[in-house]
Protein backbone atom coordinates (compact mmCIF):
# COMPACT_ATOMS: atom_id res chain seq x y z
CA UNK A 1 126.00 7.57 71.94
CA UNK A 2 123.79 5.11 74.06
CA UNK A 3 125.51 6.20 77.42
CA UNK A 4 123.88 3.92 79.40
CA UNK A 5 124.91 0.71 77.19
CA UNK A 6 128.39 1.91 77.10
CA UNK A 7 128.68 1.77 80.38
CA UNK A 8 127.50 -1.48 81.15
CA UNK A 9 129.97 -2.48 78.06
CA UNK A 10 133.04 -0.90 79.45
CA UNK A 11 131.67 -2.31 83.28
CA UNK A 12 132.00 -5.91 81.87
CA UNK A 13 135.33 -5.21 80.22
CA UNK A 14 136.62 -3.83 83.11
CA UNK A 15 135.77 -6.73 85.22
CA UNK A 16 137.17 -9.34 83.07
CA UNK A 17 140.56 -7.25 82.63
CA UNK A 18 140.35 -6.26 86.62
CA UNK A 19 138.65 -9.13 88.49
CA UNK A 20 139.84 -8.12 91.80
CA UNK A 21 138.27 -5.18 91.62
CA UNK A 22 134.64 -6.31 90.74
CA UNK A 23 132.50 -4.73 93.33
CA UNK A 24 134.26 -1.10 92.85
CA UNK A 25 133.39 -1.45 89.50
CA UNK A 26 129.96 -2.84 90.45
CA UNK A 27 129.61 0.07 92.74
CA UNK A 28 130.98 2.58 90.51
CA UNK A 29 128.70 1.37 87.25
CA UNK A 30 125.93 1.35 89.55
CA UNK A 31 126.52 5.00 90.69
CA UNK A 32 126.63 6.01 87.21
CA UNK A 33 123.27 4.75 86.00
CA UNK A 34 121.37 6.08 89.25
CA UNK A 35 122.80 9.63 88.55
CA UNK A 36 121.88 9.51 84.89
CA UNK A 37 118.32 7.85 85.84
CA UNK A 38 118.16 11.21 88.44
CA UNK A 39 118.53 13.40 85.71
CA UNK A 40 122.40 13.98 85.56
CA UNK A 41 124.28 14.32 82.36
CA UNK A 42 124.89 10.90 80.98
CA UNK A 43 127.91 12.00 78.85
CA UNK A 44 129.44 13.62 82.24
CA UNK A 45 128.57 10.26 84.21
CA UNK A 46 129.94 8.09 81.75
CA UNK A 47 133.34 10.46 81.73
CA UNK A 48 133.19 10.27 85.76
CA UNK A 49 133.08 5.91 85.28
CA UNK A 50 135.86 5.85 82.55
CA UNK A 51 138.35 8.42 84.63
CA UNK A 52 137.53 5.68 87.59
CA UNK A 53 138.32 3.00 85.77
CA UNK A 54 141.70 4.16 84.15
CA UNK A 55 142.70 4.81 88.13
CA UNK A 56 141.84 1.35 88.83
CA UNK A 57 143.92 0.58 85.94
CA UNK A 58 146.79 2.58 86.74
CA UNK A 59 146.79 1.48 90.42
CA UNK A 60 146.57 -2.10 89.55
CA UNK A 61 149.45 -2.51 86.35
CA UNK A 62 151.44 0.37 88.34
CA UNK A 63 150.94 -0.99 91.91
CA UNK A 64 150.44 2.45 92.82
């Protein structure tokens, strides 16, 4: 899997579903591809992004 493109693909989804939260996920995408671009495990990173993302999901539909 192209980690890297994933992300950005899930990023974009994430924005359009979550709009509010654009810069988190701006922040958090951006996070991602600088550790990965350090030398970190991409496949970790992109689990790291995805786990944010569901809480961002979960806090938004839940109001949590």
């Amino acid at each position: 899997m192209d980690y890297e493109k994933q992300l950005l693909i899930e990023a974009r989804a994430a924005i359009r579903q979550f709009p509010g939260h654009r810069c988190e996920i701006i922040d958090l995408y951006t996070l991602a591809v600088g550790e990965i671009e350090e030398g970190g495990s991409a496949a970790h990173e992109y689990e790291l992004f995805m786990d944010s993302i569901s809480a961002i999901r979960k806090e938004t539909l839940t109001g949590a």
